[in-house]
PDB file of N, CA and C in Angstrom:
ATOM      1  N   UNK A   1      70.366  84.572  96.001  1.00  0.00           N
ATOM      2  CA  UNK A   1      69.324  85.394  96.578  1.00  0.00           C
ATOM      3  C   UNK A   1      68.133  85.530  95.634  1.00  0.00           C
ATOM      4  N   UNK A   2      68.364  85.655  94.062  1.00  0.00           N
ATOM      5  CA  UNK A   2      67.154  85.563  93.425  1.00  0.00           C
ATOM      6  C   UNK A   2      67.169  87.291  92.845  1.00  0.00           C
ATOM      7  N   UNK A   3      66.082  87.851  92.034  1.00  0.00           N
ATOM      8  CA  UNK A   3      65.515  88.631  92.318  1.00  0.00           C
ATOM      9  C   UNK A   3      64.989  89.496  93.364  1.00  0.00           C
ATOM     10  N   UNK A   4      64.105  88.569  94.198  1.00  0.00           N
ATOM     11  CA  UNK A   4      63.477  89.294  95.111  1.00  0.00           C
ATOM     12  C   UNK A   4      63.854  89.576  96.503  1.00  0.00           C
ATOM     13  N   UNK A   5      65.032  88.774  96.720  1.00  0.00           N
ATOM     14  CA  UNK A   5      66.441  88.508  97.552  1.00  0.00           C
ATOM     15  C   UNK A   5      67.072  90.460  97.193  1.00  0.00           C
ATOM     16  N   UNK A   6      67.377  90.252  96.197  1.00  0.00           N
ATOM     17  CA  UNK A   6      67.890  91.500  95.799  1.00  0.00           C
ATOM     18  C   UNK A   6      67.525  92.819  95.689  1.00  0.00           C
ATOM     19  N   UNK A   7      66.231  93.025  95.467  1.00  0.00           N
ATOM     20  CA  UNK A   7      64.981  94.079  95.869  1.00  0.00           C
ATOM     21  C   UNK A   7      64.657  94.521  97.286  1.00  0.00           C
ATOM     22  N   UNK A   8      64.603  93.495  97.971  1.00  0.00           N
ATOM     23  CA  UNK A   8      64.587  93.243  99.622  1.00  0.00           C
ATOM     24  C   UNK A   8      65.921  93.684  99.882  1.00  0.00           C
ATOM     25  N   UNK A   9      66.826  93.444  99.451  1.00  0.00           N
ATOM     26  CA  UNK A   9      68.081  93.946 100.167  1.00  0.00           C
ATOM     27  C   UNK A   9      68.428  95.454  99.924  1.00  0.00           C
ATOM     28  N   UNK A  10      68.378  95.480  98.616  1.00  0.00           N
ATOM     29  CA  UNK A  10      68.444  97.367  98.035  1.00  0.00           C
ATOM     30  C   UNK A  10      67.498  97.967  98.707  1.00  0.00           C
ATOM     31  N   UNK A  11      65.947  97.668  98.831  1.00  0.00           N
ATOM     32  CA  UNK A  11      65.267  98.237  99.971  1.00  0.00           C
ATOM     33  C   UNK A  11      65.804  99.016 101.042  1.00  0.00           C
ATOM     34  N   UNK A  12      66.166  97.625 101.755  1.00  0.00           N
ATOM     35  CA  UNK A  12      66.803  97.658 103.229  1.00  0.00           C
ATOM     36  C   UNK A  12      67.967  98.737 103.090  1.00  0.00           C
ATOM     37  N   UNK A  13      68.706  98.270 102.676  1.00  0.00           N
ATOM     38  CA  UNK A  13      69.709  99.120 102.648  1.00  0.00           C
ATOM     39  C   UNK A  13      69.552 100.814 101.945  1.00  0.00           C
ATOM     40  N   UNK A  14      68.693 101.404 100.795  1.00  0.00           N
ATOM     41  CA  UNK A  14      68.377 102.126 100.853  1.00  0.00           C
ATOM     42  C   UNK A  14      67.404 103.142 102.003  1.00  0.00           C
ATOM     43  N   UNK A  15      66.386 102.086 102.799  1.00  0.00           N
ATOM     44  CA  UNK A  15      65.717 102.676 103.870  1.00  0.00           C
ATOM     45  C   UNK A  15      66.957 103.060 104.682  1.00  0.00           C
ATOM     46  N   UNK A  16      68.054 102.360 105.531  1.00  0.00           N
ATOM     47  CA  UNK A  16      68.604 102.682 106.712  1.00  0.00           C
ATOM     48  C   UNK A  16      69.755 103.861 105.981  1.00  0.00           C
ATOM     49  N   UNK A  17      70.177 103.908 104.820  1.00  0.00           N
ATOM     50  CA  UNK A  17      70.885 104.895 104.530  1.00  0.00           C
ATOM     51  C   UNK A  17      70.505 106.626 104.268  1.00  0.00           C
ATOM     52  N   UNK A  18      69.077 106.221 104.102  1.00  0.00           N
ATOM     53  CA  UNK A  18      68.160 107.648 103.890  1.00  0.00           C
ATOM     54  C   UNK A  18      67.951 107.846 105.442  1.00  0.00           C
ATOM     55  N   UNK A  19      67.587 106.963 106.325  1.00  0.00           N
ATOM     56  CA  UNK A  19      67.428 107.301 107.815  1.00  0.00           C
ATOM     57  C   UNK A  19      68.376 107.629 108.194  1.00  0.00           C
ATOM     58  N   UNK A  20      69.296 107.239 108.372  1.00  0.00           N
ATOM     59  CA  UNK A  20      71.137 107.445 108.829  1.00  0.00           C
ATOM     60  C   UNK A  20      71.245 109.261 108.292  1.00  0.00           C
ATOM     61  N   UNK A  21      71.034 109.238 107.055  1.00  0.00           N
ATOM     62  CA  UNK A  21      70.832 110.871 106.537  1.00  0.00           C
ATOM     63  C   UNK A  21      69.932 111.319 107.381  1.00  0.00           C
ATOM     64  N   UNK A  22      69.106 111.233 107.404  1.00  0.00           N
ATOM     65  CA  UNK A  22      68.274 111.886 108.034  1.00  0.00           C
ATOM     66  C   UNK A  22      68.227 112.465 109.785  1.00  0.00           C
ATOM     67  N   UNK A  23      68.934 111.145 110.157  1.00  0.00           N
ATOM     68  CA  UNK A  23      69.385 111.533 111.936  1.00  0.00           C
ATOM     69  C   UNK A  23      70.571 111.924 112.055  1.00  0.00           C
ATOM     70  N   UNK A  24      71.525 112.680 111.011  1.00  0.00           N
ATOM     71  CA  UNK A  24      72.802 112.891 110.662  1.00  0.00           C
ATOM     72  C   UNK A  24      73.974 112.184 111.575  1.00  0.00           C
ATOM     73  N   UNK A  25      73.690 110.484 111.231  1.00  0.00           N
ATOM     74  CA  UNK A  25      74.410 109.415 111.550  1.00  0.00           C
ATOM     75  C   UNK A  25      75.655 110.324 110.408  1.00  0.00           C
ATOM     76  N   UNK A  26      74.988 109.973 108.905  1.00  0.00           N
ATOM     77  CA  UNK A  26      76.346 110.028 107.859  1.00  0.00           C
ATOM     78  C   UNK A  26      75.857 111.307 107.144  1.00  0.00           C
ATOM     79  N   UNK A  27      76.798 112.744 107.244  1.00  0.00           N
ATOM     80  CA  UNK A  27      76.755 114.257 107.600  1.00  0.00           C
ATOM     81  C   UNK A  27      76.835 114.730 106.345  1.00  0.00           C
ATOM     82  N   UNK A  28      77.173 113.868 104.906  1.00  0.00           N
ATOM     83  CA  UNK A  28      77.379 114.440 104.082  1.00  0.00           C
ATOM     84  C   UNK A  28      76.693 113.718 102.666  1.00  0.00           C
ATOM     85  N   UNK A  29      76.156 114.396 101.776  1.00  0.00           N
ATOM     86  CA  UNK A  29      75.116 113.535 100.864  1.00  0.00           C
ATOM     87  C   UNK A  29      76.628 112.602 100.113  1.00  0.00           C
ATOM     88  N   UNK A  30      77.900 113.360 100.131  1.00  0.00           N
ATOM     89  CA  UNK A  30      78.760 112.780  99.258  1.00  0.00           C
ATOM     90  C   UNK A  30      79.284 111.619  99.946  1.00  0.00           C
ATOM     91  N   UNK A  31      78.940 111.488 101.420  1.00  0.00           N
ATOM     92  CA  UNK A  31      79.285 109.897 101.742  1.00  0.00           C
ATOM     93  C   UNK A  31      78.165 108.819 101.217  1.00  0.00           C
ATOM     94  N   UNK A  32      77.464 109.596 101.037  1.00  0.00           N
ATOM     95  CA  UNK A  32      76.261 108.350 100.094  1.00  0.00           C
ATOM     96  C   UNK A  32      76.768 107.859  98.923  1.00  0.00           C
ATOM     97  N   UNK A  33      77.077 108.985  97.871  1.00  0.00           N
ATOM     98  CA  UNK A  33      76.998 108.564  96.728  1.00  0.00           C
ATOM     99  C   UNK A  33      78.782 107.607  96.486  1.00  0.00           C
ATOM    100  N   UNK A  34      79.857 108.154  97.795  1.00  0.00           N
ATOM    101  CA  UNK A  34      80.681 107.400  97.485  1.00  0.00           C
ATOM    102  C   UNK A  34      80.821 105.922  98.010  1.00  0.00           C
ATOM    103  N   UNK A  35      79.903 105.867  98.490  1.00  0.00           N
ATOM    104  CA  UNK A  35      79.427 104.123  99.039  1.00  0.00           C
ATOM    105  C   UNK A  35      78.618 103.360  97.717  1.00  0.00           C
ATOM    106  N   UNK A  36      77.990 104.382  96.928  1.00  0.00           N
ATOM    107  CA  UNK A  36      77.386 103.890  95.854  1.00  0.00           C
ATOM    108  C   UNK A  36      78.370 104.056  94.359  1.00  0.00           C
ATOM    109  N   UNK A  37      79.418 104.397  94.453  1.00  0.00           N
ATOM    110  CA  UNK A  37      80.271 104.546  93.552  1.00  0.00           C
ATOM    111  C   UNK A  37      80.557 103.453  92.929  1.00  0.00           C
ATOM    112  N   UNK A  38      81.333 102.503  93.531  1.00  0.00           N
ATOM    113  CA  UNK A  38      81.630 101.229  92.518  1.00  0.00           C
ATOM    114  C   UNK A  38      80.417 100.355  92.101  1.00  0.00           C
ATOM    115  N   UNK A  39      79.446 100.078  92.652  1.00  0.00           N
ATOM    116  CA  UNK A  39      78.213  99.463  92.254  1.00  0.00           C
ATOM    117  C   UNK A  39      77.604 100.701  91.208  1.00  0.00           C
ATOM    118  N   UNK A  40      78.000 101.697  90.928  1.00  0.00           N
ATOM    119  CA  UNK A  40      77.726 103.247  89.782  1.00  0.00           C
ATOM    120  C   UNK A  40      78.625 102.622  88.882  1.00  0.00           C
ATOM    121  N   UNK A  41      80.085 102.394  88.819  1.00  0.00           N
ATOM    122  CA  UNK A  41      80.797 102.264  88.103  1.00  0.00           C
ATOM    123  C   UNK A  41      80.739 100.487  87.330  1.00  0.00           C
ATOM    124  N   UNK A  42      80.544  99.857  88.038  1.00  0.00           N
ATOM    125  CA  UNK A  42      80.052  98.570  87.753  1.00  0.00           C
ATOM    126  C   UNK A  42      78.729  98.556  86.608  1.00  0.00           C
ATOM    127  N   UNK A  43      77.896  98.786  87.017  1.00  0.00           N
ATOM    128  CA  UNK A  43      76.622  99.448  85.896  1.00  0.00           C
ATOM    129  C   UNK A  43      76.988 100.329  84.483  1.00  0.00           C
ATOM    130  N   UNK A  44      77.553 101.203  84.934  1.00  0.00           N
ATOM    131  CA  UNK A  44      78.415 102.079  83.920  1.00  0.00           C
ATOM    132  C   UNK A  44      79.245 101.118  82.649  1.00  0.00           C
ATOM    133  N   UNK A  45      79.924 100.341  83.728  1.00  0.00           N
ATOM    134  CA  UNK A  45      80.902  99.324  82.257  1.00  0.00           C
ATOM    135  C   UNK A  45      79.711  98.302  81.685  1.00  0.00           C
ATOM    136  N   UNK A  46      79.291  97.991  83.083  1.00  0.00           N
ATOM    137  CA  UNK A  46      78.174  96.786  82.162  1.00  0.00           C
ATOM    138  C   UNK A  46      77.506  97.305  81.279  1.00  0.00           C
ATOM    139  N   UNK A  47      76.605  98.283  81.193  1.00  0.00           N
ATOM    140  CA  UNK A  47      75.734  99.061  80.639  1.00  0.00           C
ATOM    141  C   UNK A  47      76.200  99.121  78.819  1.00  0.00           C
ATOM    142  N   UNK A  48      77.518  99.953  78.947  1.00  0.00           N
ATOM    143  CA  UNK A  48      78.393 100.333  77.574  1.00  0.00           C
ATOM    144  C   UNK A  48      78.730  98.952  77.026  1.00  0.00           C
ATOM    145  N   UNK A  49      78.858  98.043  77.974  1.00  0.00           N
ATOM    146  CA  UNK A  49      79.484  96.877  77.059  1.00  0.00           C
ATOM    147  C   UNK A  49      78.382  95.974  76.604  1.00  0.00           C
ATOM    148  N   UNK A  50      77.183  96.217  77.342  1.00  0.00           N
ATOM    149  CA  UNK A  50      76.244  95.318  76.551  1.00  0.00           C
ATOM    150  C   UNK A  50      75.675  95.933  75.585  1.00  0.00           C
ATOM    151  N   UNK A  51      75.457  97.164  75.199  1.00  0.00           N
ATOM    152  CA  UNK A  51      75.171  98.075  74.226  1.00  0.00           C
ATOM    153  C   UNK A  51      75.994  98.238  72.977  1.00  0.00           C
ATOM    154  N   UNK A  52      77.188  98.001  73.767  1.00  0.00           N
ATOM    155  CA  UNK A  52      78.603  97.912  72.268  1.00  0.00           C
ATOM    156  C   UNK A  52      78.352  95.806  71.385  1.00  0.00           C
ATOM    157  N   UNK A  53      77.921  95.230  72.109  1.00  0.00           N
ATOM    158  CA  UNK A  53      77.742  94.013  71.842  1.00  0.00           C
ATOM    159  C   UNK A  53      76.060  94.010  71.817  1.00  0.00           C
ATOM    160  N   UNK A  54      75.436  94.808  71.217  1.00  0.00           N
ATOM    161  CA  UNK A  54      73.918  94.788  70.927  1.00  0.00           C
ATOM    162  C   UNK A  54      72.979  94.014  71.701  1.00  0.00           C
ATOM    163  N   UNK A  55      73.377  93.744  73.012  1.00  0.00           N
ATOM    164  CA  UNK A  55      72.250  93.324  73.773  1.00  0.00           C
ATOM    165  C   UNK A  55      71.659  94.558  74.378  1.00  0.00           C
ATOM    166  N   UNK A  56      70.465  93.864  75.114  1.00  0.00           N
ATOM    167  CA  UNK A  56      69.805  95.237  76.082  1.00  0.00           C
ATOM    168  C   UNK A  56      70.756  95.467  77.270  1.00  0.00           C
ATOM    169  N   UNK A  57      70.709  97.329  77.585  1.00  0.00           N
ATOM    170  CA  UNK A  57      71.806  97.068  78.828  1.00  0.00           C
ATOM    171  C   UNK A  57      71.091  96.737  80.018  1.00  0.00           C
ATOM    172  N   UNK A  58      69.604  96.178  80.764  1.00  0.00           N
ATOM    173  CA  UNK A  58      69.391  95.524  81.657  1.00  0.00           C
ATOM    174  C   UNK A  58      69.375  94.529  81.576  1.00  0.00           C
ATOM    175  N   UNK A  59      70.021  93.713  80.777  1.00  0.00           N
ATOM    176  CA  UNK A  59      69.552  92.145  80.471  1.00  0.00           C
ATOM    177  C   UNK A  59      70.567  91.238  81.542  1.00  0.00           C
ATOM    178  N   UNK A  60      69.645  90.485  82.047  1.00  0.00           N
ATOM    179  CA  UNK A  60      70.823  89.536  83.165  1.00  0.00           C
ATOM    180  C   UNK A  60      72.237  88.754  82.378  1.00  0.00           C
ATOM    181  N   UNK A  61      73.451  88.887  83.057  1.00  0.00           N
ATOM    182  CA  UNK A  61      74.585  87.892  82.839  1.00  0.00           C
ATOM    183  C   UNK A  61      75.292  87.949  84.083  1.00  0.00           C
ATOM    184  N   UNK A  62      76.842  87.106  83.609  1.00  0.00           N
ATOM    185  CA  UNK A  62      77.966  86.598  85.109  1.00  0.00           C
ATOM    186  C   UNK A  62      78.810  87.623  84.957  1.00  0.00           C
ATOM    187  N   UNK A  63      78.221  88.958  83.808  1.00  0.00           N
ATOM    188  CA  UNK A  63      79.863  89.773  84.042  1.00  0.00           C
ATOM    189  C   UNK A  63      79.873  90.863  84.801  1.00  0.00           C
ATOM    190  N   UNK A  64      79.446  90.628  85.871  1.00  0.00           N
ATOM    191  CA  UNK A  64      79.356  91.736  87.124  1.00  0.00           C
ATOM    192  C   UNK A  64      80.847  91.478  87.811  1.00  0.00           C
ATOM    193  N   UNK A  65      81.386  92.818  88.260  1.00  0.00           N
ATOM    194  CA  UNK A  65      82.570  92.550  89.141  1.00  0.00           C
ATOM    195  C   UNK A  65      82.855  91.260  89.986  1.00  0.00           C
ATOM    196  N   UNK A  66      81.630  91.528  90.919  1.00  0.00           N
ATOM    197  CA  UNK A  66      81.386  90.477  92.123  1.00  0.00           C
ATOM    198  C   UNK A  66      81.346  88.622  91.596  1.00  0.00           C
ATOM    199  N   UNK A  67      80.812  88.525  90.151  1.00  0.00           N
ATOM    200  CA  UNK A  67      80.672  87.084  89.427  1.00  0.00           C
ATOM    201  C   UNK A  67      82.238  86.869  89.321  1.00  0.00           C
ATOM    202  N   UNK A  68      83.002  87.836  88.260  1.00  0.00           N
ATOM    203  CA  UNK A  68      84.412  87.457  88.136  1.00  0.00           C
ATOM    204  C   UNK A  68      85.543  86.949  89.438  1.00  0.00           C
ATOM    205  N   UNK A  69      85.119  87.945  90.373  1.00  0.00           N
ATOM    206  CA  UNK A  69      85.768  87.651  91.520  1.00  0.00           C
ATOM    207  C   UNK A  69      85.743  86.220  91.979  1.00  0.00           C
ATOM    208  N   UNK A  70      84.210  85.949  92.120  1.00  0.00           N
ATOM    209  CA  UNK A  70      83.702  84.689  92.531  1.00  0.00           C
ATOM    210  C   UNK A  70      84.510  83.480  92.087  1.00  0.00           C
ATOM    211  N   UNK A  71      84.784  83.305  90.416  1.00  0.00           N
ATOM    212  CA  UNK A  71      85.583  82.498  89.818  1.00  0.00           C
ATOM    213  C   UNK A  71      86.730  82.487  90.088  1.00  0.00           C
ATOM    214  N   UNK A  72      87.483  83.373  90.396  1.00  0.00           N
ATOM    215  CA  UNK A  72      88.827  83.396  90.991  1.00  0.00           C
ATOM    216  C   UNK A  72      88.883  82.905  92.433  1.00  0.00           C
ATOM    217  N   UNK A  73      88.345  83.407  93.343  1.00  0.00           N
ATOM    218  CA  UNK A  73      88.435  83.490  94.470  1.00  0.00           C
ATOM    219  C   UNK A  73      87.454  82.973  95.572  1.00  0.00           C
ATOM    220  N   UNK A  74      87.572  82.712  96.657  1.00  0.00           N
ATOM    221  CA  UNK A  74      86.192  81.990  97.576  1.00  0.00           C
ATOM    222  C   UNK A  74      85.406  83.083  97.575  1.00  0.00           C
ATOM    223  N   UNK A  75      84.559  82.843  98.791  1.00  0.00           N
ATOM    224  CA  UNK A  75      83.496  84.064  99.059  1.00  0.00           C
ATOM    225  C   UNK A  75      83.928  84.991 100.028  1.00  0.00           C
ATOM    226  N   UNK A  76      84.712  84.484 101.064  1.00  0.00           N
ATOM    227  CA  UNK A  76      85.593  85.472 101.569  1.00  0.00           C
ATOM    228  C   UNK A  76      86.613  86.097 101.593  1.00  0.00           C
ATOM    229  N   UNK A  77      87.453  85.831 100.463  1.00  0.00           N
ATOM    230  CA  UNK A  77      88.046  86.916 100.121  1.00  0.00           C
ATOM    231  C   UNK A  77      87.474  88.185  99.093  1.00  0.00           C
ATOM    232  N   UNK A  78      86.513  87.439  98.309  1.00  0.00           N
ATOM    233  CA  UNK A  78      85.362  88.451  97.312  1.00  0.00           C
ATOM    234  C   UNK A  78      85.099  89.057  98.577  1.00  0.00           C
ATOM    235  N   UNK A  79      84.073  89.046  99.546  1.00  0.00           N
ATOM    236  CA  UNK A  79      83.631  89.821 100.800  1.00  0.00           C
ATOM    237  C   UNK A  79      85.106  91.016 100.758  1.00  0.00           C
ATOM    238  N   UNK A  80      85.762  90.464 101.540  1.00  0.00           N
ATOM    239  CA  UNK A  80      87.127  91.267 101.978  1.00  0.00           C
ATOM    240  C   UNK A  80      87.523  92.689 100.854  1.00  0.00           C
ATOM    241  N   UNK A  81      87.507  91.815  99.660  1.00  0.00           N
ATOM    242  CA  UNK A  81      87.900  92.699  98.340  1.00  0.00           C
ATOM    243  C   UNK A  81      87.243  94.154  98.185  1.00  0.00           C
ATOM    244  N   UNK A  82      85.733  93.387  98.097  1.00  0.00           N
ATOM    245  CA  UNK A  82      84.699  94.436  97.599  1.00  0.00           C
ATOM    246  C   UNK A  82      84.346  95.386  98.831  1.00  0.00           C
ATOM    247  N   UNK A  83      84.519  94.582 100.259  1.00  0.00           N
ATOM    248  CA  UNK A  83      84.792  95.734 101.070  1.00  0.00           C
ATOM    249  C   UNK A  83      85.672  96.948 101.252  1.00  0.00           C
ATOM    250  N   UNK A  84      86.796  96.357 100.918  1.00  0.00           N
ATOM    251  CA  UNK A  84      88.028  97.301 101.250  1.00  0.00           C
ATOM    252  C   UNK A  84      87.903  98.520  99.494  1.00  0.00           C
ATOM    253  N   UNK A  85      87.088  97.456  98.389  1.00  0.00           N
ATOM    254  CA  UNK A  85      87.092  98.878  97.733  1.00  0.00           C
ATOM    255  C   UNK A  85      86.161  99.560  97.605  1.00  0.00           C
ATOM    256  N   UNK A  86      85.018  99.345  98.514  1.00  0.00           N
ATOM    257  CA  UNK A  86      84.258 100.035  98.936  1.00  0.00           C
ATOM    258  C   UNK A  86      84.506 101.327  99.917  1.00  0.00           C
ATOM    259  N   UNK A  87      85.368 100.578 100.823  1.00  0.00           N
ATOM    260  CA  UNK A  87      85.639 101.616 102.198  1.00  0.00           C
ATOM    261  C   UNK A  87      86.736 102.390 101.705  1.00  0.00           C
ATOM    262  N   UNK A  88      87.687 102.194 100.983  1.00  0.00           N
ATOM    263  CA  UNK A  88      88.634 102.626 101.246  1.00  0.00           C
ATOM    264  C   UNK A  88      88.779 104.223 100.471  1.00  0.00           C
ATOM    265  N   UNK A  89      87.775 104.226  99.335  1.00  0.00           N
ATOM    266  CA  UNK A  89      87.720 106.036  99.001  1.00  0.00           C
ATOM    267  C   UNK A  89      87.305 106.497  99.999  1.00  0.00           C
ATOM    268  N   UNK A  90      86.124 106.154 101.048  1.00  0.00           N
ATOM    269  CA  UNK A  90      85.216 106.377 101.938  1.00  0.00           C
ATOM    270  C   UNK A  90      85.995 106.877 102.886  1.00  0.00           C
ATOM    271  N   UNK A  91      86.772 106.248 103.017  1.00  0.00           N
ATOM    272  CA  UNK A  91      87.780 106.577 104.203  1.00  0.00           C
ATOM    273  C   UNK A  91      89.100 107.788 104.109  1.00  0.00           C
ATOM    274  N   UNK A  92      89.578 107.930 102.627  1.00  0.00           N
ATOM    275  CA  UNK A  92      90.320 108.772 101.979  1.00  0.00           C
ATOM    276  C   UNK A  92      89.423 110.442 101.608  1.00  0.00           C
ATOM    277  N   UNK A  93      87.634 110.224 101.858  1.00  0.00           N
ATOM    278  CA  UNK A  93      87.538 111.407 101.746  1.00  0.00           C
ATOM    279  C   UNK A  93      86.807 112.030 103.449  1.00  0.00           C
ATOM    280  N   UNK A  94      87.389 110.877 104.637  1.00  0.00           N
ATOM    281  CA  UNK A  94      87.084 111.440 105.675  1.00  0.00           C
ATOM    282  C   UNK A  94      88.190 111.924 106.192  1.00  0.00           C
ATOM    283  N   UNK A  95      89.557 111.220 105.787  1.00  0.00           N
ATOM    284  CA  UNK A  95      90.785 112.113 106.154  1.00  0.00           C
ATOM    285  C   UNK A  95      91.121 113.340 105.657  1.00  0.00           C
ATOM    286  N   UNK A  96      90.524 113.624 104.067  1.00  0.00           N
ATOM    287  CA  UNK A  96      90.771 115.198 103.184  1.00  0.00           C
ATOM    288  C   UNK A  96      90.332 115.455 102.848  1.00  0.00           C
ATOM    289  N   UNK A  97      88.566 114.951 103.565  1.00  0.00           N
ATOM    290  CA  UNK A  97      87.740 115.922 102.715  1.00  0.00           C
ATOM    291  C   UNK A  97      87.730 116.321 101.374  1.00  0.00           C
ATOM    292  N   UNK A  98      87.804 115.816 100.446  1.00  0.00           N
ATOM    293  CA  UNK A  98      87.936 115.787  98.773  1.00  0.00           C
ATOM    294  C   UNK A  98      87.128 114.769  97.840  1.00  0.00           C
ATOM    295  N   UNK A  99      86.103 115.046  97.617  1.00  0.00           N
ATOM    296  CA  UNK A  99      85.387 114.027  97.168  1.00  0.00           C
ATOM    297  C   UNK A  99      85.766 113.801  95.783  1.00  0.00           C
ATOM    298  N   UNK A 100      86.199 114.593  95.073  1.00  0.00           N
ATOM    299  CA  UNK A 100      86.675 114.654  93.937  1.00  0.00           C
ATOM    300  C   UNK A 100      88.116 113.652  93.464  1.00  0.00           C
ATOM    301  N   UNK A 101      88.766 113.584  95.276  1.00  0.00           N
ATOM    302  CA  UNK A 101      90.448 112.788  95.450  1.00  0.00           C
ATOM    303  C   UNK A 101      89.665 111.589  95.174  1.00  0.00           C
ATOM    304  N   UNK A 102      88.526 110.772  96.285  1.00  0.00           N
ATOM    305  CA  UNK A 102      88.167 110.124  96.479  1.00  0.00           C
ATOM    306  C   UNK A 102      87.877 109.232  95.629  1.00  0.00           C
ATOM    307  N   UNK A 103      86.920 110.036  94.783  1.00  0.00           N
ATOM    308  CA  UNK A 103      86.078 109.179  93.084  1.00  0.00           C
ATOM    309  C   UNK A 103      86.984 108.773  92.073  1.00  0.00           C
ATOM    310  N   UNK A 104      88.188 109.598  92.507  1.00  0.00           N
ATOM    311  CA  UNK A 104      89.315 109.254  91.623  1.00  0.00           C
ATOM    312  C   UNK A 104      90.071 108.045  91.854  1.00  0.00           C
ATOM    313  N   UNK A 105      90.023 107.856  93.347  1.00  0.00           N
ATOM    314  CA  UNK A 105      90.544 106.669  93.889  1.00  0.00           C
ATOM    315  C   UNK A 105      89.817 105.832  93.837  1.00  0.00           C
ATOM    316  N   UNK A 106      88.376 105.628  93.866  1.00  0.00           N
ATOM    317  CA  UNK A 106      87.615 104.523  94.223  1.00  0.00           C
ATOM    318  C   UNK A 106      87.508 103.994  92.427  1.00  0.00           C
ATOM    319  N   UNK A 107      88.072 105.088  91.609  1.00  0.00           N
ATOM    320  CA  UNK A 107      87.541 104.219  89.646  1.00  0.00           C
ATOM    321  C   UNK A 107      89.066 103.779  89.751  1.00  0.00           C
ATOM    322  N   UNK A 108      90.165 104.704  90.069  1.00  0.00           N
ATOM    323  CA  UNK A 108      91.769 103.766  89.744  1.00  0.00           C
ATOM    324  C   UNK A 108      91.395 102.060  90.238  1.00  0.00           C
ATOM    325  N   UNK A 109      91.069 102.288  91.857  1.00  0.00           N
ATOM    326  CA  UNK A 109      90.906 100.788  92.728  1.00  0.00           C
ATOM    327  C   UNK A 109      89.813 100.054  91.894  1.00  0.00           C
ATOM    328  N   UNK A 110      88.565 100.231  91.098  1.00  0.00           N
ATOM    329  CA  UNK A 110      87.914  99.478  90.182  1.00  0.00           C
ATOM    330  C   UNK A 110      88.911  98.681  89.056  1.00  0.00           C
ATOM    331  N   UNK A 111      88.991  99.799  88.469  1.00  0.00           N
ATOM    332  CA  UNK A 111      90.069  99.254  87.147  1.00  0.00           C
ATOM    333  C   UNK A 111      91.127  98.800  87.372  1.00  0.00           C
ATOM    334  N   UNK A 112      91.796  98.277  88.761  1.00  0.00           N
ATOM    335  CA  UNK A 112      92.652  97.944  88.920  1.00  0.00           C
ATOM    336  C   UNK A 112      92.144  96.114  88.835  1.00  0.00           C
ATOM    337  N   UNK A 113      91.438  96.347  89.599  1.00  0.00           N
ATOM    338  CA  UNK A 113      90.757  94.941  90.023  1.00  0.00           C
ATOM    339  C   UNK A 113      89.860  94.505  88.993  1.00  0.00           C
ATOM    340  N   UNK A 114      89.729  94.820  88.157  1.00  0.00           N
ATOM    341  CA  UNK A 114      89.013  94.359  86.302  1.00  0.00           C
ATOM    342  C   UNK A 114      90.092  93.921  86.225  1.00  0.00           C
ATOM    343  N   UNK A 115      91.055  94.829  85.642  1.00  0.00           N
ATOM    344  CA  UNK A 115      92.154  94.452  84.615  1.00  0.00           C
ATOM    345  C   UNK A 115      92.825  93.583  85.504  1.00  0.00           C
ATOM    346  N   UNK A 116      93.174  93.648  86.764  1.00  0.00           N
ATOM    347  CA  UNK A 116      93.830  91.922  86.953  1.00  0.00           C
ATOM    348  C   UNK A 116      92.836  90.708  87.213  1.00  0.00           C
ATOM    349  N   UNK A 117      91.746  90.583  87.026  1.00  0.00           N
ATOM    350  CA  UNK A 117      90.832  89.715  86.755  1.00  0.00           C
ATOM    351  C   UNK A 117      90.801  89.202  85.360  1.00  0.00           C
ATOM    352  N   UNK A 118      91.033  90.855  84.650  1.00  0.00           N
ATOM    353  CA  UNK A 118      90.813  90.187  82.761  1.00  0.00           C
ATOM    354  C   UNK A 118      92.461  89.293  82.471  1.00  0.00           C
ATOM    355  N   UNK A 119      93.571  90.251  82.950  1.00  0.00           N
ATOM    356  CA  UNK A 119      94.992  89.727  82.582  1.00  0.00           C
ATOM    357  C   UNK A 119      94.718  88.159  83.054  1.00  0.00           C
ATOM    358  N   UNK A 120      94.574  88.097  84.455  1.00  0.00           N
ATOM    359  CA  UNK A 120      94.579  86.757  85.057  1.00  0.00           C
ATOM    360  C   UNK A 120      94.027  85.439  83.891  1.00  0.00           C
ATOM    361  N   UNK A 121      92.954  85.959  83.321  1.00  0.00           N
ATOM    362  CA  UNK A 121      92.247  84.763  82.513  1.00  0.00           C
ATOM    363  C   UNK A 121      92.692  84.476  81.140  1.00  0.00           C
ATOM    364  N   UNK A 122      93.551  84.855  81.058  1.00  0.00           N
ATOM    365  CA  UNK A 122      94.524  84.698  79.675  1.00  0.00           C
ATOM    366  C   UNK A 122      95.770  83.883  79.947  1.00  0.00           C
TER     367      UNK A 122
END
């Protein structure tokens, strides 16, 4: 997609998610931020680890979740993956209401899927 592939898309997708808020499609600000959670938590590791290894932490590389996956796996099961750990706190805090259960579930389901990506390559 490029850069500007990627700007255009965060756009987009930021416009229809602020509208969706806004016509109370999605009722709660905490279903936002838990759709934005693992792409939060993704940034978060990248961020610390390029800083612990003295690069800048915006500087482009392949060690984004979604790159590792890629090497392992086709594009549709990456799709499938990053969906289901996308949806699936999403969905755990529409059954109990607990956003707090949720964030907890959506960083276990991150670090689950690192660490068998990192084990795997050894």
């Amino acid at each position: 997609m490029g850069e500007s592939g990627i700007i255009f898309l965060g756009f987009t997708l930021s416009y229809f998610t602020i509208l969706a808020y806004n016509k109370k499609i999605i009722n709660f600000a905490d279903e936002i931020f838990l759709i934005m959670c693992i792409p939060g938590f993704d940034l978060l590791r990248l961020s610390i680890s390029r800083l612990y290894h003295g690069k800048h932490p915006f500087s482009a590389d392949k060690n984004h979740i979604h790159h590792k996956l890629l090497k392992k796996f086709n594009p549709r099961t990456v799709a499938f993956v990053i969906f289901f750990i996308i949806t699936f706190p999403y969905i755990l805090f529409l059954i109990f209401n607990s956003i707090l259960l949720s964030i907890l579930f959506s960083f276990i389901i991150y670090c689950i899927t690192l660490s068998n990506l990192v084990l795997k390559k050894k």
